[in-house]
Protein backbone atom coordinates (compact mmCIF):
# COMPACT_ATOMS: atom_id res chain seq x y z
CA UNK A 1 -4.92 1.00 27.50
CA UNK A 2 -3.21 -1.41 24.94
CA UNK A 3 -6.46 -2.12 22.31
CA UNK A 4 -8.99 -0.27 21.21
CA UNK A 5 -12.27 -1.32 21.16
CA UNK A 6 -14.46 -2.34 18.25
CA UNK A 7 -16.99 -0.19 17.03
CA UNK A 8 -20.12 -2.07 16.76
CA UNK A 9 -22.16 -3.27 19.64
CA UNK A 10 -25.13 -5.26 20.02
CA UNK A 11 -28.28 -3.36 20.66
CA UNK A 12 -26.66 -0.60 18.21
CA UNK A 13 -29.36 1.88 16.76
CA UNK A 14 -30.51 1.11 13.59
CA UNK A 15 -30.40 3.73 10.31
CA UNK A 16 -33.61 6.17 10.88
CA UNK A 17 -35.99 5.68 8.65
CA UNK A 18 -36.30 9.00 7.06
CA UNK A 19 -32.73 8.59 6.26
CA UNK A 20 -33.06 5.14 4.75
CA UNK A 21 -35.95 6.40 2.54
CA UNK A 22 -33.29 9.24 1.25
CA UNK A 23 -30.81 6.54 0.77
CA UNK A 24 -33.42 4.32 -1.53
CA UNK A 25 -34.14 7.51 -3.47
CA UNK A 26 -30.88 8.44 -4.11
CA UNK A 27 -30.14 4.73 -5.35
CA UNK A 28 -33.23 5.35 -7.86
CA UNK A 29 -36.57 3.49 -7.42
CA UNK A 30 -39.66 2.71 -10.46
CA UNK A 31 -40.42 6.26 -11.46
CA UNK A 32 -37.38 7.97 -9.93
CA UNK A 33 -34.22 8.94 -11.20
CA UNK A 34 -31.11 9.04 -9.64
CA UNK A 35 -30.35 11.65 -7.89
CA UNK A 36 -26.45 12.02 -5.69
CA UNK A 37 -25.76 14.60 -2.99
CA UNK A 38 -22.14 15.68 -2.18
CA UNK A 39 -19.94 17.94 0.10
CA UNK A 40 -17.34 17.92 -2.93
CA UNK A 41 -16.35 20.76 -4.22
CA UNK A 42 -17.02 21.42 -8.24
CA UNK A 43 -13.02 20.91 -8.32
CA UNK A 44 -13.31 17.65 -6.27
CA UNK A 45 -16.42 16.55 -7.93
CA UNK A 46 -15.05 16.67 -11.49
CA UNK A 47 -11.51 15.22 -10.18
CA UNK A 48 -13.19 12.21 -8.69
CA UNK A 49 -15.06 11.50 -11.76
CA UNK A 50 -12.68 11.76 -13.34
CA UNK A 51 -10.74 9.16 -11.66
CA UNK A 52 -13.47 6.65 -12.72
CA UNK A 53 -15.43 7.37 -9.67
CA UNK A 54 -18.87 8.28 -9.30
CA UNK A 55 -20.54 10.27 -6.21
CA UNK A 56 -23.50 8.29 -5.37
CA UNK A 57 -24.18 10.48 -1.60
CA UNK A 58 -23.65 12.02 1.23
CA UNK A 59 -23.81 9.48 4.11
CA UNK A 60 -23.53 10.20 7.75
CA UNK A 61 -23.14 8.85 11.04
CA UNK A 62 -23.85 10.23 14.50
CA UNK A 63 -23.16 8.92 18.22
CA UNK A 64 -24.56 10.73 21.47
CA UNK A 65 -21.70 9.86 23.75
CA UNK A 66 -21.99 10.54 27.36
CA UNK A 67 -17.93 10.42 28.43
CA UNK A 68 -17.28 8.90 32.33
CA UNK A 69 -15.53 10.73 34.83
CA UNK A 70 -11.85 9.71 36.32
CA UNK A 71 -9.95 11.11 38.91
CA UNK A 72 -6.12 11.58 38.62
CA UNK A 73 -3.52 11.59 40.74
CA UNK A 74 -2.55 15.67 41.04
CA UNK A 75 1.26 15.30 40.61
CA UNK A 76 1.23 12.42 38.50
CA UNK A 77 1.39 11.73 34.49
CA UNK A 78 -0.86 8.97 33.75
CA UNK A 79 -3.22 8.35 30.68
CA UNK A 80 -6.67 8.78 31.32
CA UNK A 81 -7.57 5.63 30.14
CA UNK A 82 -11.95 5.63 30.74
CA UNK A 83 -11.62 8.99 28.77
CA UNK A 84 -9.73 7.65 25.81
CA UNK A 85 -11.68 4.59 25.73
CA UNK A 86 -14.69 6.81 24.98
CA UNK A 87 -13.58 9.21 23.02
CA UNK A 88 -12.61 6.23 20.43
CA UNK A 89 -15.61 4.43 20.96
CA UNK A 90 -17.43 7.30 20.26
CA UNK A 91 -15.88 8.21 17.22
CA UNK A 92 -15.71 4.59 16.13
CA UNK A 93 -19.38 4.21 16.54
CA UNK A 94 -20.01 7.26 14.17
CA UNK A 95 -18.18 5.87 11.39
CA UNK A 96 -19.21 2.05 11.40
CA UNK A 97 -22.53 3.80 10.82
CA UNK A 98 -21.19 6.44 7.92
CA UNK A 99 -20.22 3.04 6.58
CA UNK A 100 -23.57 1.91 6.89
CA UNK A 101 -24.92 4.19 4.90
CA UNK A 102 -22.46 3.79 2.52
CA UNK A 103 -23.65 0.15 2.38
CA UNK A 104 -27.18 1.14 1.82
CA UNK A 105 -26.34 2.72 -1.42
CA UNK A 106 -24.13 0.37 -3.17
CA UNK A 107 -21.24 2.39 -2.26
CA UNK A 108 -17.24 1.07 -2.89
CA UNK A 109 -15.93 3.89 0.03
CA UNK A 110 -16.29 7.07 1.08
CA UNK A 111 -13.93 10.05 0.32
CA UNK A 112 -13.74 13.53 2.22
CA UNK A 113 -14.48 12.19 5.91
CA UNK A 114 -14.95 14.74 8.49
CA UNK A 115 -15.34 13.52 12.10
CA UNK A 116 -16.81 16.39 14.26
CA UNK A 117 -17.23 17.21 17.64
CA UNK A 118 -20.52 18.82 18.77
CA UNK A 119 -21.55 19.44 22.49
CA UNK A 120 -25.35 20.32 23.21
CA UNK A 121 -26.86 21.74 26.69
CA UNK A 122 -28.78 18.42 27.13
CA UNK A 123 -26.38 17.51 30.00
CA UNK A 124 -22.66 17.22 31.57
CA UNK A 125 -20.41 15.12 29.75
CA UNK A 126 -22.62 14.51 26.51
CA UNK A 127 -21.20 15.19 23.11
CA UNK A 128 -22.35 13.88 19.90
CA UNK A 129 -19.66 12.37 17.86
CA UNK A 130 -20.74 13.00 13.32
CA UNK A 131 -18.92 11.68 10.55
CA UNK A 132 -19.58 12.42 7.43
CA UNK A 133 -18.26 11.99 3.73
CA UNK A 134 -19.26 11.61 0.18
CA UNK A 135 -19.75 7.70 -0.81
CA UNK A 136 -18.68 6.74 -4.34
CA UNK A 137 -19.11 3.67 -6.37
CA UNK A 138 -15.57 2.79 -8.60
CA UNK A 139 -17.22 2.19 -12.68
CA UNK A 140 -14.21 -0.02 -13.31
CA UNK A 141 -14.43 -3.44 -10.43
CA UNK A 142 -14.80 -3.20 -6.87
CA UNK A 143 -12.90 -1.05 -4.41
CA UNK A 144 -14.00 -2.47 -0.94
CA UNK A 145 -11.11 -3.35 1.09
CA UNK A 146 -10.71 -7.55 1.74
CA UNK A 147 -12.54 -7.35 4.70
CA UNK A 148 -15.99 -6.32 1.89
CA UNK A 149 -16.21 -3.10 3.91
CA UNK A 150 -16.37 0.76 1.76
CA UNK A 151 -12.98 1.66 2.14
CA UNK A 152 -12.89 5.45 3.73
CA UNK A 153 -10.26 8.49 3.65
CA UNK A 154 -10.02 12.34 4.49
CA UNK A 155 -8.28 13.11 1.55
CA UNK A 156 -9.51 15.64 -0.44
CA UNK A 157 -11.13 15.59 -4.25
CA UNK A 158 -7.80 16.65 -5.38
CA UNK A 159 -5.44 13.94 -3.49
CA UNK A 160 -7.42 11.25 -4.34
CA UNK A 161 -6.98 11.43 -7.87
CA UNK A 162 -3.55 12.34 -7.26
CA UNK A 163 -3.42 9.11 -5.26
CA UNK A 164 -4.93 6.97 -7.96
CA UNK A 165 -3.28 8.32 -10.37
CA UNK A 166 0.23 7.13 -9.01
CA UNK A 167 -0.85 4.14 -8.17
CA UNK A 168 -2.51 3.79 -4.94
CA UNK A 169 -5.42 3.10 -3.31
CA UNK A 170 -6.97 3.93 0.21
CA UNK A 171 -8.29 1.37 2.64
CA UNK A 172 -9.61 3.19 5.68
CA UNK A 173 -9.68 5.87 7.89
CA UNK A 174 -7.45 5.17 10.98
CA UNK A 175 -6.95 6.83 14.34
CA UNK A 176 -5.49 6.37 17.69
CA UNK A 177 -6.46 8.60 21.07
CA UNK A 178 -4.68 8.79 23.72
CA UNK A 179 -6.20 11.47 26.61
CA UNK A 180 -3.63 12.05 29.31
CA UNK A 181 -3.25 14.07 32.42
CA UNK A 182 -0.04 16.35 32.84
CA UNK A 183 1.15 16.48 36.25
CA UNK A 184 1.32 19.94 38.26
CA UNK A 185 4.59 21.13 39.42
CA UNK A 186 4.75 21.46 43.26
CA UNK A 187 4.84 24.88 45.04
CA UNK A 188 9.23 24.28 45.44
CA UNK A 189 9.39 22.85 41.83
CA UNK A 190 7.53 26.35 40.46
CA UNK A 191 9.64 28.76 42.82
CA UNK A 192 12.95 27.30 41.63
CA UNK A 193 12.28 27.52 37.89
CA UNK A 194 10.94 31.19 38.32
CA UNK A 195 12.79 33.44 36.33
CA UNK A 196 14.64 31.17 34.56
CA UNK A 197 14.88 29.74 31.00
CA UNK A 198 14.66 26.17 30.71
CA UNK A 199 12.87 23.35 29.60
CA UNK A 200 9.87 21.39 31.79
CA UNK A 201 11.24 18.23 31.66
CA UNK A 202 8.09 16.67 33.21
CA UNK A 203 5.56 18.65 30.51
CA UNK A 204 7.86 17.96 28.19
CA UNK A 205 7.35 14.37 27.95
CA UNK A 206 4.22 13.71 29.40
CA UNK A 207 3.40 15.24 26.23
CA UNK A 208 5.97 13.39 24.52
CA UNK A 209 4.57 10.05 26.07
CA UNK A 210 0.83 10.97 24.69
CA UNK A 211 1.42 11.78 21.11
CA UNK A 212 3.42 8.46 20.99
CA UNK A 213 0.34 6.23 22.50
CA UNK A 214 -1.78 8.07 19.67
CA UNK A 215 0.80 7.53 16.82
CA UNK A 216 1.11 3.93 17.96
CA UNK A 217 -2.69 3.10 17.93
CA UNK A 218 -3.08 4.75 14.62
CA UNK A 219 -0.45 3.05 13.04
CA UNK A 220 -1.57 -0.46 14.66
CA UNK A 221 -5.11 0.29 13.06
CA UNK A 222 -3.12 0.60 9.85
CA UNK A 223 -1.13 -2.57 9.92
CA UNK A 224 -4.67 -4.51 11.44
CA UNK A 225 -6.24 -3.90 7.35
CA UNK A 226 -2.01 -4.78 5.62
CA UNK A 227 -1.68 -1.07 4.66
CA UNK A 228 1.67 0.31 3.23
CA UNK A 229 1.61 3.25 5.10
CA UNK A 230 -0.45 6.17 5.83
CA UNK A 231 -0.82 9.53 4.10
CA UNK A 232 -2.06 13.03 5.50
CA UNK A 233 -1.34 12.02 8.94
CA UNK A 234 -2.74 14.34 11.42
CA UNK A 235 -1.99 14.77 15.74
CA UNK A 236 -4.78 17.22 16.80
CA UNK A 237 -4.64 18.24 20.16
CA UNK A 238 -8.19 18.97 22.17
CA UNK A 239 -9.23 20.13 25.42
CA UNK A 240 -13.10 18.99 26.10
CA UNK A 241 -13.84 20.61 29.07
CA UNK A 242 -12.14 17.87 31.22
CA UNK A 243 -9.76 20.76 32.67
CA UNK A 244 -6.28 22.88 31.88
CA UNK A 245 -3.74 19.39 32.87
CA UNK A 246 -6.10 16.74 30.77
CA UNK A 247 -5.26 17.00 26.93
CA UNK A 248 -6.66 14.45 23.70
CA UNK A 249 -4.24 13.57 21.22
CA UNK A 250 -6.11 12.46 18.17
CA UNK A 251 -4.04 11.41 15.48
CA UNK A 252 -5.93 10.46 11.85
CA UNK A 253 -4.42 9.77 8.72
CA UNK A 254 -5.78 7.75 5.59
CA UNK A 255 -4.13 3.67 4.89
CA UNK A 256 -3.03 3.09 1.33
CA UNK A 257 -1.71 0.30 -0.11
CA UNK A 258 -0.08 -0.27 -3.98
CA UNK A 259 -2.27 -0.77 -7.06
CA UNK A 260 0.56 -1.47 -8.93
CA UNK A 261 4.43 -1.52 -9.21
CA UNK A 262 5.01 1.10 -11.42
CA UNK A 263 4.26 4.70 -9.42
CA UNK A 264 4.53 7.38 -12.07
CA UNK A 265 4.53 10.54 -10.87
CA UNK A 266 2.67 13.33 -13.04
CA UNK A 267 4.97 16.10 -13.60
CA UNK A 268 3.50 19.29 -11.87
CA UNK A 269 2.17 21.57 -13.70
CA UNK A 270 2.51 25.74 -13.15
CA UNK A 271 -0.93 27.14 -12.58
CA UNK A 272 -1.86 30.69 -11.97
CA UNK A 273 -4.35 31.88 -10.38
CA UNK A 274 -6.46 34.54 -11.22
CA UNK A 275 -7.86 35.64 -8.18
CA UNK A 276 -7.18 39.46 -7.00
């Protein structure tokens, strides 16, 4: 697998419509107030007002995924590429609908995004991919990134300011996947190594090979929306179920690019806590 695919489909569903009648409410309607929801913190919540943001709601987005089956060669390392195909699509499909939401209600991006995994008795292979996050609208000019979309990030209340405050800005959420199958040592290669300490060359870089497919696609995603870099990169390794020699590397960090030449640093501060 070189590309990975784009999230939205046609034939996509739509927002439910109990949702989009909590969106409308939250945005305020004749003879109702405002009224935001938020998985901030009070810490994060005060921090990203006070970065001259304000939480306007918690949006989500959900995909039932049914992942394919394919068989790999026993004594071979190979990327599973049908699995890491849908493990992206999955997850990509969950947060072009966060976005969505975020659209609904007037939203410049989303900050805190969690992506879950969830996996129900309804059937083999069928997960539901969630992402969530807290939308906010910037009271000082736009924030949407040049493509007009919310931008979105994982960072926390805390690094966000932080982030502002030294003069950057996030533009999206990116990831790369790679699922790969480690190859099993043969019955000779296990009884000559028995005993003895030394490295698994083969293990060794077959995982070697699939962190590096991950870090690749994540950083491609990065360069794709003319991002700087990435902060609070991430490599999280799963096992779904697919067996012990079939790993996911999922690797997630947040795109930033400059605000402005100058990056002051705040000086840190001593805090103590009080806390038994």
């Amino acid at each position: 697998m070189t590309d990975q695919p784009a999230g939205n489909q046609p034939g996509q569903p739509e927002i439910p419509q109990d949702a989009m009648n909590r969106l409308r409410e939250m945005r305020g309607t004749e003879g109702h107030r405002k009224l935001f929801t938020s998985d901030l913190s009070i810490s994060e919540f005060l921090l990203v007002k006070e970065a001259g943001f304000e939480p306007v709601g918690l949006v989500v987005g959900s995909s039932i995924y049914h992942i394919g089956m394919q068989i790999a060669n026993f004594g071979q390392n190979q990327e599973m590429q049908v699995l890491s195909q849908a493990m992206y699509q999955a997850r990509e499909l969950a947060m072009s609908r966060m976005e969505e939401e975020a659209d609904v209600l007037g939203a410049d991006g989303i900050v805190g995004v969690r992506l879950d995994i969830n996996r129900y008795e309804w059937g083999q292979g069928l997960a539901e991919f969630m992402a969530v996050g807290t939308a906010v609208r910037s009271q000082q000019g736009s924030m949407r990134t040049p493509q007009g979309k919310p931008f979105t990030s994982d960072l926390s209340g805390q690094d966000f300011w932080t982030l502002l405050q030294a003069g950057y800005a996030p533009l999206a959420l990116v990831m790369g996947v790679c699922v790969y199958h480690v190859a099993h040592q043969g019955l000779g290669q296990w009884m000559r190594k028995m005993g003895q300490n030394q490295e698994m060359p083969n293990f060794t870089q077959a995982l070697y090979d699939a962190r590096e497919l991950a870090m690749e696609r994540m950083q491609t995603e990065a360069e794709q929306v003319q991002a700087e870099g990435i902060v609070g990169a991430q490599i999280k390794e799963n096992n779904h179920g697919w067996g012990s020699h079939v790993i996911e590397f999922f690797a997630v960090g947040t795109a930033v690019k400059p605000t402005k030449e100058d990056h002051r640093i705040a000086p840190p501060q001593l805090v103590l806590s009080l806390d038994q």
